[in-house]
N, C-alpha and C. Protein backbone atom coordinates (compact mmCIF):
# COMPACT_ATOMS: atom_id res chain seq x y z
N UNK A 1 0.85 -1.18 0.00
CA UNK A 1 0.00 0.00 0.00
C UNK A 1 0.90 1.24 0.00
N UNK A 2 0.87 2.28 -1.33
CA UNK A 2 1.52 3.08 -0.99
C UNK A 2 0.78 4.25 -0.03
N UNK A 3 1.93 5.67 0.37
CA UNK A 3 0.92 5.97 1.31
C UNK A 3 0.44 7.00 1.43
N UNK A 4 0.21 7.69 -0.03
CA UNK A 4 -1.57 8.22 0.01
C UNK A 4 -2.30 7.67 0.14
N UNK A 5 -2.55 5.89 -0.24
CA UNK A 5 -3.63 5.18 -0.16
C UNK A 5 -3.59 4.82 1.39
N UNK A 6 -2.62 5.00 2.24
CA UNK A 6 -2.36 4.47 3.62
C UNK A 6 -3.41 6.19 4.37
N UNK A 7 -3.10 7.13 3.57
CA UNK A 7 -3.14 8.30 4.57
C UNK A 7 -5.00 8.46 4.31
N UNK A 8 -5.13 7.82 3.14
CA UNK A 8 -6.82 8.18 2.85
C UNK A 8 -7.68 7.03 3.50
N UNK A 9 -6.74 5.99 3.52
CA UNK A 9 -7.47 4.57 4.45
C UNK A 9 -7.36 4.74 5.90
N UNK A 10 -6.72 5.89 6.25
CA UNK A 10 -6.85 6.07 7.89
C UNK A 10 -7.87 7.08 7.93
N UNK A 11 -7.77 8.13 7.02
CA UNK A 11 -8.91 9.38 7.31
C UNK A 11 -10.43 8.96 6.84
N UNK A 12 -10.59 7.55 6.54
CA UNK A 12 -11.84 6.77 6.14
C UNK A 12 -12.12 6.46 7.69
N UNK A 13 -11.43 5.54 8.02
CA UNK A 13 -11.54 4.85 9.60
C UNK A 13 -11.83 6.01 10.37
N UNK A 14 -10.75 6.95 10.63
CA UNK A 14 -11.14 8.27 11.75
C UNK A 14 -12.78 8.51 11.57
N UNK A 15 -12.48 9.12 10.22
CA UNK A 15 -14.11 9.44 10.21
C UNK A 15 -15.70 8.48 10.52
N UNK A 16 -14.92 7.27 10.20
CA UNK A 16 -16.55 6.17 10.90
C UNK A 16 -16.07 6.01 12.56
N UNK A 17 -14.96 6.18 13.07
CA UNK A 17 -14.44 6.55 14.24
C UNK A 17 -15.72 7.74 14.98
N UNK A 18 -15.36 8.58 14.32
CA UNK A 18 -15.82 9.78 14.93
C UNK A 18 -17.21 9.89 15.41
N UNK A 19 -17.69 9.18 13.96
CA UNK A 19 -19.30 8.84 13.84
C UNK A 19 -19.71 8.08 14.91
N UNK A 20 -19.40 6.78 14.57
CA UNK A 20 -19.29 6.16 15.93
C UNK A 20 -19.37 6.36 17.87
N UNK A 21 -18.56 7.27 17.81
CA UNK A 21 -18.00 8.02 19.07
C UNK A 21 -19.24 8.87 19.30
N UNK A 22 -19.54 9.92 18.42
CA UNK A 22 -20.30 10.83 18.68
C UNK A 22 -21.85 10.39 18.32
N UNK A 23 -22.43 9.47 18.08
CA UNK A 23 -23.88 9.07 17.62
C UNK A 23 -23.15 8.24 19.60
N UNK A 24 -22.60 7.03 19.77
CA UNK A 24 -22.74 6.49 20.73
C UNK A 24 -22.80 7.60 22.42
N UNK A 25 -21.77 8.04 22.39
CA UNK A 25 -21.45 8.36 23.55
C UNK A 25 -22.79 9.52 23.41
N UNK A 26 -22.94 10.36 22.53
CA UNK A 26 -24.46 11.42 22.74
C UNK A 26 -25.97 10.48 23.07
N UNK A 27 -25.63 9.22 22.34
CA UNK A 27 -26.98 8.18 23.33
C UNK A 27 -26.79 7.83 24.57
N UNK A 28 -25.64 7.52 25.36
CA UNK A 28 -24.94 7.17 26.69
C UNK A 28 -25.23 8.82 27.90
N UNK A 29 -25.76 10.23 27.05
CA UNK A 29 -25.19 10.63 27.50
C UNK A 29 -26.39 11.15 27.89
N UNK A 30 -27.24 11.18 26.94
CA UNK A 30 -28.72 10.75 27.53
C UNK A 30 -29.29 9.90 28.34
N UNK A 31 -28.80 9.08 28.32
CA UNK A 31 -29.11 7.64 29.39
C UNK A 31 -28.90 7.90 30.85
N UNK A 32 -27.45 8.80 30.89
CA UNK A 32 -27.14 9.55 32.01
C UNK A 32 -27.68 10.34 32.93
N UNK A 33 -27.95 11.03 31.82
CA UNK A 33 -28.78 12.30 32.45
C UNK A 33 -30.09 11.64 32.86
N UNK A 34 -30.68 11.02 32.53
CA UNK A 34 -32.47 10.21 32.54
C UNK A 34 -31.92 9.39 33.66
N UNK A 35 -31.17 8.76 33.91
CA UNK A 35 -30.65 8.13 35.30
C UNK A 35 -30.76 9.19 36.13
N UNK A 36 -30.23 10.50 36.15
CA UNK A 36 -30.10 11.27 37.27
C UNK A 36 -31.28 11.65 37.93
N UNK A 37 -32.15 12.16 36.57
CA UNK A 37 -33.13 12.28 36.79
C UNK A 37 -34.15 11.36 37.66
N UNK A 38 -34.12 10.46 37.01
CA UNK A 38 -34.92 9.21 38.10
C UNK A 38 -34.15 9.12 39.63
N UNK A 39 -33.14 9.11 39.86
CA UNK A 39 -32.91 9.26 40.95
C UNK A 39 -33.27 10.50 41.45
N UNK A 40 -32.81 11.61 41.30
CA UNK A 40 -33.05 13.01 42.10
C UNK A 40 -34.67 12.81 42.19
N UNK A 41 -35.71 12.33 41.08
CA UNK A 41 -37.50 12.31 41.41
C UNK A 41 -37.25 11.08 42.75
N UNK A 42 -36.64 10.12 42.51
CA UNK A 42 -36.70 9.16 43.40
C UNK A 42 -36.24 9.69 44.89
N UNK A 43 -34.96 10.27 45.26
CA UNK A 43 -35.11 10.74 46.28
C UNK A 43 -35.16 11.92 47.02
N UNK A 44 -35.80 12.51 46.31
CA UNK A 44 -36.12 14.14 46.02
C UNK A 44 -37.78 14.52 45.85
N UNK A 45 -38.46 13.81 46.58
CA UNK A 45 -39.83 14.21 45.54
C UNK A 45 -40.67 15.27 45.49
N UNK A 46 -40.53 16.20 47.25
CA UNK A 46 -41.04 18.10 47.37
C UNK A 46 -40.20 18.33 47.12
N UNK A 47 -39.13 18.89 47.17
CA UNK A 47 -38.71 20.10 47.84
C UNK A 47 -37.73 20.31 46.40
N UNK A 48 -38.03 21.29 46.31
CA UNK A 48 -37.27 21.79 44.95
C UNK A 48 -36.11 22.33 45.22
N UNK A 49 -35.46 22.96 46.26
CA UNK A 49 -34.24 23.27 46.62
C UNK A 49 -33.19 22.09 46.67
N UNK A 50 -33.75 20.76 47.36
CA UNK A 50 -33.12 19.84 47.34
C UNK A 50 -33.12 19.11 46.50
N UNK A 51 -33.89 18.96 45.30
CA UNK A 51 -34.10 18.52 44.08
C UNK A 51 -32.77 18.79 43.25
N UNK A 52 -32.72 20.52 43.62
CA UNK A 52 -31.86 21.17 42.85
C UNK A 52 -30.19 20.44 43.39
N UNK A 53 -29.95 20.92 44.32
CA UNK A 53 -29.07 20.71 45.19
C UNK A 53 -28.54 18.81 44.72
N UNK A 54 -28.75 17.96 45.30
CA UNK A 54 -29.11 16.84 44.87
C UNK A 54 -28.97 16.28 43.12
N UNK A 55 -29.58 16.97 42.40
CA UNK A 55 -29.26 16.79 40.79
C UNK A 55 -27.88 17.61 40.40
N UNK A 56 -27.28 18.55 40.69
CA UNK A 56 -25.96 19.34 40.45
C UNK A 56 -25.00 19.00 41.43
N UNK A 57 -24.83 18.31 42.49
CA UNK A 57 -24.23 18.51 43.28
C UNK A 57 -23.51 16.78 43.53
N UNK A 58 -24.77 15.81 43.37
CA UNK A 58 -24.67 14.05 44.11
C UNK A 58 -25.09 13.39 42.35
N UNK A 59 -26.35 13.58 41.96
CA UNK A 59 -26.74 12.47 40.55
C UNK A 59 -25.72 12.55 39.44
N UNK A 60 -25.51 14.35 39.55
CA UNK A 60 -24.33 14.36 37.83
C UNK A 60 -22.93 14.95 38.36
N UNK A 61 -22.92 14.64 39.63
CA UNK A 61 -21.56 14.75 39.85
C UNK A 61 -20.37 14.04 39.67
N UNK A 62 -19.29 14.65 38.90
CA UNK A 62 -18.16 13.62 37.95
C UNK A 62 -17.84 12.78 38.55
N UNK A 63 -17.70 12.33 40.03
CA UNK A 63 -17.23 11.15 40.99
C UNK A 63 -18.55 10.19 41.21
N UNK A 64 -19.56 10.47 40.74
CA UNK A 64 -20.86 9.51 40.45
C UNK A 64 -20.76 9.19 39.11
N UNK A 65 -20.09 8.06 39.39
CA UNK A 65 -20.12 7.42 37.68
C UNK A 65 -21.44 6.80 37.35
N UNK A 66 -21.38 6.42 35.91
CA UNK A 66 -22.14 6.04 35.36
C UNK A 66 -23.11 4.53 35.76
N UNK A 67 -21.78 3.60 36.04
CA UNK A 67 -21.95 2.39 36.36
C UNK A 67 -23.07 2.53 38.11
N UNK A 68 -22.61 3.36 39.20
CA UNK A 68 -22.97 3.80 40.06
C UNK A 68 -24.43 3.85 40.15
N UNK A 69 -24.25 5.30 39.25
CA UNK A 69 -25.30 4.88 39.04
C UNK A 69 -26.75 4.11 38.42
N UNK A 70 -26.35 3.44 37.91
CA UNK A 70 -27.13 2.06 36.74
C UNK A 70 -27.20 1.22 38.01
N UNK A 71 -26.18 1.10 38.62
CA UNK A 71 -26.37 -0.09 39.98
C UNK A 71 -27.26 0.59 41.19
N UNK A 72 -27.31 1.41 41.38
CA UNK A 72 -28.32 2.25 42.32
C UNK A 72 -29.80 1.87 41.95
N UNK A 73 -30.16 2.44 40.29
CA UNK A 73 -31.21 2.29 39.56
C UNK A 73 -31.58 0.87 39.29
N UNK A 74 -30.71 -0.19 39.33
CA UNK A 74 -30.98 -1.64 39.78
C UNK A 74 -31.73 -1.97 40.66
N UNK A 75 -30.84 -1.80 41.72
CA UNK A 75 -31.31 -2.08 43.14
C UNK A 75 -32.78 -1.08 43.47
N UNK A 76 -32.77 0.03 42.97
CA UNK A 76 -33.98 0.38 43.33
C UNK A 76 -35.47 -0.17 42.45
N UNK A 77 -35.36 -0.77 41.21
CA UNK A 77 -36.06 -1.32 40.30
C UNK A 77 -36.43 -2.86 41.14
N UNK A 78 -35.40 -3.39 41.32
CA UNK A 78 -35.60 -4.62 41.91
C UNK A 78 -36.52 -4.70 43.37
N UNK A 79 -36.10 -3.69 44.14
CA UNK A 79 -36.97 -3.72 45.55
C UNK A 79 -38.25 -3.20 45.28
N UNK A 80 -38.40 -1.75 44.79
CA UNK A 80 -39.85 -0.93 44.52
C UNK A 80 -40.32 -1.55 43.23
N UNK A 81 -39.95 -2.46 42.29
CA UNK A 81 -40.66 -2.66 41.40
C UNK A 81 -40.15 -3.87 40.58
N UNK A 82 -40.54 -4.98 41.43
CA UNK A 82 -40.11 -6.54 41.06
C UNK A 82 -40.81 -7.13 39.86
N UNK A 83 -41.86 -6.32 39.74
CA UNK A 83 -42.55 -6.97 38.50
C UNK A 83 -42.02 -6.62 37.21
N UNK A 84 -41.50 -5.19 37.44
CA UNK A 84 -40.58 -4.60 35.72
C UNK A 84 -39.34 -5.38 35.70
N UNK A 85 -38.76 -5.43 37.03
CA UNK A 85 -37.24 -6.23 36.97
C UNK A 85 -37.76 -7.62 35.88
N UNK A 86 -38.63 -8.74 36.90
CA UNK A 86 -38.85 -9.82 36.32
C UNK A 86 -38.99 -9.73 34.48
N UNK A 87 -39.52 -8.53 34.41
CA UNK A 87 -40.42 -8.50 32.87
C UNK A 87 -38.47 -7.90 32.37
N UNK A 88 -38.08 -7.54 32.47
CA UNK A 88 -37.25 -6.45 32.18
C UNK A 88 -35.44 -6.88 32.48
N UNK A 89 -35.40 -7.84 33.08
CA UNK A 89 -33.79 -7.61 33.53
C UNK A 89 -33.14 -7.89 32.72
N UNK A 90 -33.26 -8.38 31.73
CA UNK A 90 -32.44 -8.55 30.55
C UNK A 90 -32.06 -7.48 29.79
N UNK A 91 -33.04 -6.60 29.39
CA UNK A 91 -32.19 -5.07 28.92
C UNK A 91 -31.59 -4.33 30.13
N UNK A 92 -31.93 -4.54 31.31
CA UNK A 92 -31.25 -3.72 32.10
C UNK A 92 -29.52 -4.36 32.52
N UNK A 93 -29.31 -5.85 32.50
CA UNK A 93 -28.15 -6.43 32.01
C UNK A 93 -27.60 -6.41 30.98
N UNK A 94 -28.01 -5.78 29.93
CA UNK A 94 -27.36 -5.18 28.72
C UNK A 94 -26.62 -3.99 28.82
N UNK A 95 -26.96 -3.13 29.84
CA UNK A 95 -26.52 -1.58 30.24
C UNK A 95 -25.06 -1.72 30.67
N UNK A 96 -25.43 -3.10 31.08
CA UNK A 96 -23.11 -3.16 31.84
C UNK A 96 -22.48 -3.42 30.20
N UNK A 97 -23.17 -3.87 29.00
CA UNK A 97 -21.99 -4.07 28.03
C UNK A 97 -21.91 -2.31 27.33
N UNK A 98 -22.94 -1.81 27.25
CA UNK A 98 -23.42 -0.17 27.10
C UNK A 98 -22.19 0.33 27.50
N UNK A 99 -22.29 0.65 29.01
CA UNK A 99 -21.38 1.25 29.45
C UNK A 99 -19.57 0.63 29.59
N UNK A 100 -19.35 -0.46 28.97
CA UNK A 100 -18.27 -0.67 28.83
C UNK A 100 -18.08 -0.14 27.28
N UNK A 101 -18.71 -0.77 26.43
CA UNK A 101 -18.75 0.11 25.35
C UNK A 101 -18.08 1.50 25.06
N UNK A 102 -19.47 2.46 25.86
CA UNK A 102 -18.89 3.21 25.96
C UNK A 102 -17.81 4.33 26.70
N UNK A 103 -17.06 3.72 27.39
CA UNK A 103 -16.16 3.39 27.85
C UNK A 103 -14.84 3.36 27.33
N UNK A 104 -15.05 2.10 26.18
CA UNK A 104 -13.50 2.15 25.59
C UNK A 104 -13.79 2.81 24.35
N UNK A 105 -14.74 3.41 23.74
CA UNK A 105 -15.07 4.25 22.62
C UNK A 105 -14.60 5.52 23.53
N UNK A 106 -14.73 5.89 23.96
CA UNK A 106 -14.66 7.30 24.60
C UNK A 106 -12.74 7.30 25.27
N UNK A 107 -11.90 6.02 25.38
CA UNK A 107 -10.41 7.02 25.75
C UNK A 107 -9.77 5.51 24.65
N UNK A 108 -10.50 4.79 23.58
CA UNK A 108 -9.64 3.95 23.35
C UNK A 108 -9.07 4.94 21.64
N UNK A 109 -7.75 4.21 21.62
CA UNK A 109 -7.19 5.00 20.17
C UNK A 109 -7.99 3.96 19.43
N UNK A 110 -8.12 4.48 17.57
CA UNK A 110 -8.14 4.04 16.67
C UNK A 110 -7.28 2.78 16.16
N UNK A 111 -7.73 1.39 15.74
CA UNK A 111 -6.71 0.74 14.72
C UNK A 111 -6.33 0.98 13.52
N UNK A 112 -5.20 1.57 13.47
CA UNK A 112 -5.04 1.98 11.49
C UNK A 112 -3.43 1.50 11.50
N UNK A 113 -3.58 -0.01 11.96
CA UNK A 113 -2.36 -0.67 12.04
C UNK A 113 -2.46 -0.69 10.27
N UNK A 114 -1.15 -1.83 9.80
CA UNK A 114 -1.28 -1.75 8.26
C UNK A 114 -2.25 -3.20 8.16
N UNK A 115 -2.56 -3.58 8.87
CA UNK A 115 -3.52 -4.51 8.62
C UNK A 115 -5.36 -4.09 8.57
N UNK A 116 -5.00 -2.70 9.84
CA UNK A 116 -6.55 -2.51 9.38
C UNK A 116 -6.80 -1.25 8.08
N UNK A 117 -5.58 -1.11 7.37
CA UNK A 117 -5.52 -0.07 6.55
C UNK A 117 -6.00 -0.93 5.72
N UNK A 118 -5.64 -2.30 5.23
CA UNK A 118 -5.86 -2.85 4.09
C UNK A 118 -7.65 -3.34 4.46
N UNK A 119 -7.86 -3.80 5.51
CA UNK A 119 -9.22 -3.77 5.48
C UNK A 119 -10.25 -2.99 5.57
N UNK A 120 -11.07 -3.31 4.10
CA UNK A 120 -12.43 -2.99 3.39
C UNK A 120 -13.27 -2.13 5.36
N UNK A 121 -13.14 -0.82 5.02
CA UNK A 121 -14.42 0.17 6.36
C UNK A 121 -15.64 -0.55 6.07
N UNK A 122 -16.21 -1.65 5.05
CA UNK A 122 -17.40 -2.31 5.34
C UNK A 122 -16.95 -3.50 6.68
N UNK A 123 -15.64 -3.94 6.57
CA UNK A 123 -15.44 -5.38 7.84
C UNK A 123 -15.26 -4.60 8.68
N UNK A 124 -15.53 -3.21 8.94
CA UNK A 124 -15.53 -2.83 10.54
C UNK A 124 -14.04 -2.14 10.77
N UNK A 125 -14.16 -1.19 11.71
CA UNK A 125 -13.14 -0.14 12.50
C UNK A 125 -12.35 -0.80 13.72
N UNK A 126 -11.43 -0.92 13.90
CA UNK A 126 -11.28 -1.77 15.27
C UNK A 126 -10.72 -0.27 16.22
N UNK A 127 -11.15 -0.48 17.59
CA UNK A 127 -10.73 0.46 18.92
C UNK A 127 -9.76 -0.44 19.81
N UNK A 128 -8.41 -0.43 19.63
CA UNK A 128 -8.03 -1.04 20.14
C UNK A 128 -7.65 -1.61 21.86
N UNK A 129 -8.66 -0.73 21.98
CA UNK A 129 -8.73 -1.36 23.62
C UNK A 129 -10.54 -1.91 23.78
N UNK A 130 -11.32 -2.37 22.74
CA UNK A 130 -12.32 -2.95 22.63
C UNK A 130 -12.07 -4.38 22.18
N UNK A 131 -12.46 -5.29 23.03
CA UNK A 131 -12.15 -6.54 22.46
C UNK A 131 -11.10 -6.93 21.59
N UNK A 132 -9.70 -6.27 22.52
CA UNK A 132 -8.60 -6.59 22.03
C UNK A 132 -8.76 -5.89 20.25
N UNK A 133 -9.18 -4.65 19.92
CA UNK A 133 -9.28 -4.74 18.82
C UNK A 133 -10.28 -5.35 17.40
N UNK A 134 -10.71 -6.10 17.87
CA UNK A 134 -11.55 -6.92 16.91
C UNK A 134 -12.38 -5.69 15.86
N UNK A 135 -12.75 -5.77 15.07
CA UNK A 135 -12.99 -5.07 14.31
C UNK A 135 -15.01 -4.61 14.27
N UNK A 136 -15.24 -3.45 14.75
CA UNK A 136 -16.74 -3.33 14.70
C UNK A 136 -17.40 -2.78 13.63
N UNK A 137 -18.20 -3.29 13.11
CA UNK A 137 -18.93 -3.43 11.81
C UNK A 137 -20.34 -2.14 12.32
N UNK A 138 -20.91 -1.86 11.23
CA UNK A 138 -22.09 -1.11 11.05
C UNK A 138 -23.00 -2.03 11.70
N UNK A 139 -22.99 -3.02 11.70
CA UNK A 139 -24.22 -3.98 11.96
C UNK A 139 -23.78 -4.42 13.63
N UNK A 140 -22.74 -4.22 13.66
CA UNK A 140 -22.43 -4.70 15.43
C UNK A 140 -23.15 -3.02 16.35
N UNK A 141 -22.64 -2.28 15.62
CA UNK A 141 -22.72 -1.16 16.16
C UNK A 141 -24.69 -0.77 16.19
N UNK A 142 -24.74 -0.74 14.90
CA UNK A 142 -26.65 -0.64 15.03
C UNK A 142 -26.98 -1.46 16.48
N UNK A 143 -26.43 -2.85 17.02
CA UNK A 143 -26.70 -3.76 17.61
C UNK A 143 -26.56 -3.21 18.92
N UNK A 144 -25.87 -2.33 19.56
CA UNK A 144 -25.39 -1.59 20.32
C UNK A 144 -26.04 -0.79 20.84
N UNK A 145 -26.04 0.24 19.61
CA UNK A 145 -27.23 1.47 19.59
C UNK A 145 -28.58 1.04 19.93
N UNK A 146 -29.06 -0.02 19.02
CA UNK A 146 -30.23 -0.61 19.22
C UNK A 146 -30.79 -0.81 20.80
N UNK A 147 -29.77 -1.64 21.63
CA UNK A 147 -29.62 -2.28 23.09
C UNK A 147 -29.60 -0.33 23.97
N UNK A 148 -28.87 0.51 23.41
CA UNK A 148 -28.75 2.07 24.21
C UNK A 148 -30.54 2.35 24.04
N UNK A 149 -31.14 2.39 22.89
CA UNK A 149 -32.44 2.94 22.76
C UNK A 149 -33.70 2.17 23.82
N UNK A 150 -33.00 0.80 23.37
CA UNK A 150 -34.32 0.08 24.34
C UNK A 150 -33.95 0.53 25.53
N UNK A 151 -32.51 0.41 25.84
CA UNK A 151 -32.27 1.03 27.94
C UNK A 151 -33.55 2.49 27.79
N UNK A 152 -32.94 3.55 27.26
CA UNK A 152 -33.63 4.44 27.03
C UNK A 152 -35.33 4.40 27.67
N UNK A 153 -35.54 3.24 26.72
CA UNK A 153 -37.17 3.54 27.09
C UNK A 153 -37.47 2.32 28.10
N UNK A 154 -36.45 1.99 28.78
CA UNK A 154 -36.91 1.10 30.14
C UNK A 154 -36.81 2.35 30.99
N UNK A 155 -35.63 3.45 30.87
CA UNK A 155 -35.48 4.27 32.09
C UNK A 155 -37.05 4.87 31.51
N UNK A 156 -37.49 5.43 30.33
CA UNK A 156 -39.06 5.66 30.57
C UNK A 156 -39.88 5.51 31.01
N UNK A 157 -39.96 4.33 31.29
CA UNK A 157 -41.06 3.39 31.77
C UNK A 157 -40.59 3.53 33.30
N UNK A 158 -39.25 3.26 33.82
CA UNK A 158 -39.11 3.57 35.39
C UNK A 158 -39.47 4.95 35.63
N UNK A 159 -39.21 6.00 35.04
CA UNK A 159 -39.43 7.01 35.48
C UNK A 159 -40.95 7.63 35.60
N UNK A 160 -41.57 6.51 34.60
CA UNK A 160 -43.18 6.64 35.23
C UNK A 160 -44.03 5.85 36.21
N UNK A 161 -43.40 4.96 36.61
CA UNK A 161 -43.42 4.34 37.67
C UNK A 161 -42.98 4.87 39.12
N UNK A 162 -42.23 5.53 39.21
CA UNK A 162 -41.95 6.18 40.47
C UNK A 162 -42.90 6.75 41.73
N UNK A 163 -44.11 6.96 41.02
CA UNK A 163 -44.83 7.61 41.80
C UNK A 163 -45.42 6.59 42.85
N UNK A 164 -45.34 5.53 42.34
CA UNK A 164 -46.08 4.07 42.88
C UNK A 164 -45.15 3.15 43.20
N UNK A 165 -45.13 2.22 43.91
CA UNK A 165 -44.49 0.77 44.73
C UNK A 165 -45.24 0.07 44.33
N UNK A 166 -44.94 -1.13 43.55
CA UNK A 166 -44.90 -2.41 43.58
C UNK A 166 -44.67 -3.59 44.15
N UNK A 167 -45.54 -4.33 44.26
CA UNK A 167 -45.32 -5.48 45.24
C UNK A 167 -45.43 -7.05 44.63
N UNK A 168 -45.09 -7.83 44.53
CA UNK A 168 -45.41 -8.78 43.71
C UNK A 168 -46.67 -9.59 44.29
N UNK A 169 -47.10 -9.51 45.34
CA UNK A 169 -48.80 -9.46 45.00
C UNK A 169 -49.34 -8.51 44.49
N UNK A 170 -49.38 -6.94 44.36
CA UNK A 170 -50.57 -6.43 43.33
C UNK A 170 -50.38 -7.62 41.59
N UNK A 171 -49.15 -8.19 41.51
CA UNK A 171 -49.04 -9.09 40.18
C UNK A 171 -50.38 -9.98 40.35
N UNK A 172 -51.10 -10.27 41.36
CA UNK A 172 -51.91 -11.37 41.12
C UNK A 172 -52.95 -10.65 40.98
């Protein structure tokens, strides 16, 4: 490969890189914020000072990670509302590959070794601190995105649930 064709086969990759990065981590980043939210309604429910206080200060504060909080929003799904867990824990066990995801999309470098120069941007971009590299395709990634949207509208559905407790007798 000579290497204009090397320098235009990396600025191909960057750019589904970028795409990538910025369509994922702007869905993650929503997910975030809708986490905070459900928590600050969850333990916040008058008082608007402490609402405030509480959402800027403890839910989106940079030492409250992400994972944190997803495991908070677990545990509180599971105790106040056993019937969505039961119906539901399977997308909400999807959220730990989410956030690893995005994770190593967000500090991992690009592969534009000379091996992924020669491979076709249809077999996929590799991040080389994602599965050792392996190469992610349009169709892995839709698969991804797909799993971010459904979290999305489970935190919907929790966040309209809040107002109420569940018990697994009202199920009968």
């Amino acid at each position: 490969m000579e290497h204009n064709e090397k320098v235009n086969a990396a600025k191909k990759i960057h750019e589904r890189a970028r795409y990538y990065r910025g369509r994922f981590l702007n869905s993650v980043a929503v997910i975030e914020r809708d986490i905070a939210m459900i928590l600050t309604d969850y333990f916040c429910t008058k008082d608007e000072e402490k609402r405030e206080l509480f959402f800027r200060n403890i839910a989106t504060a940079p030492s409250f990670s992400l994972k944190t909080k997803k495991d908070i929003l677990v545990k509180i799904v599971k105790k106040d509302y056993p019937i969505y867990w039961d119906n539901n824990s399977d997308v909400l066990r999807h959220f730990e590959e989410i956030i690893e995801f995005r994770n190593k999309l967000a500090h991992s470098i690009v592969d534009v070794s000379d091996e992924a120069l020669k491979r076709p941007i249809e077999d996929g971009i590799g991040f080389v601190e994602w599965q050792e590299g392996k190469p992610i395709t349009q169709e892995d990634f839709d698969d991804l995105d797909a799993w971010a949207t459904t979290v999305n509208s489970c935190l919907n559905d929790i966040r309209r649930l809040l107002p109420y407790k569940q018990t697994r007798a009202t199920q009968k």
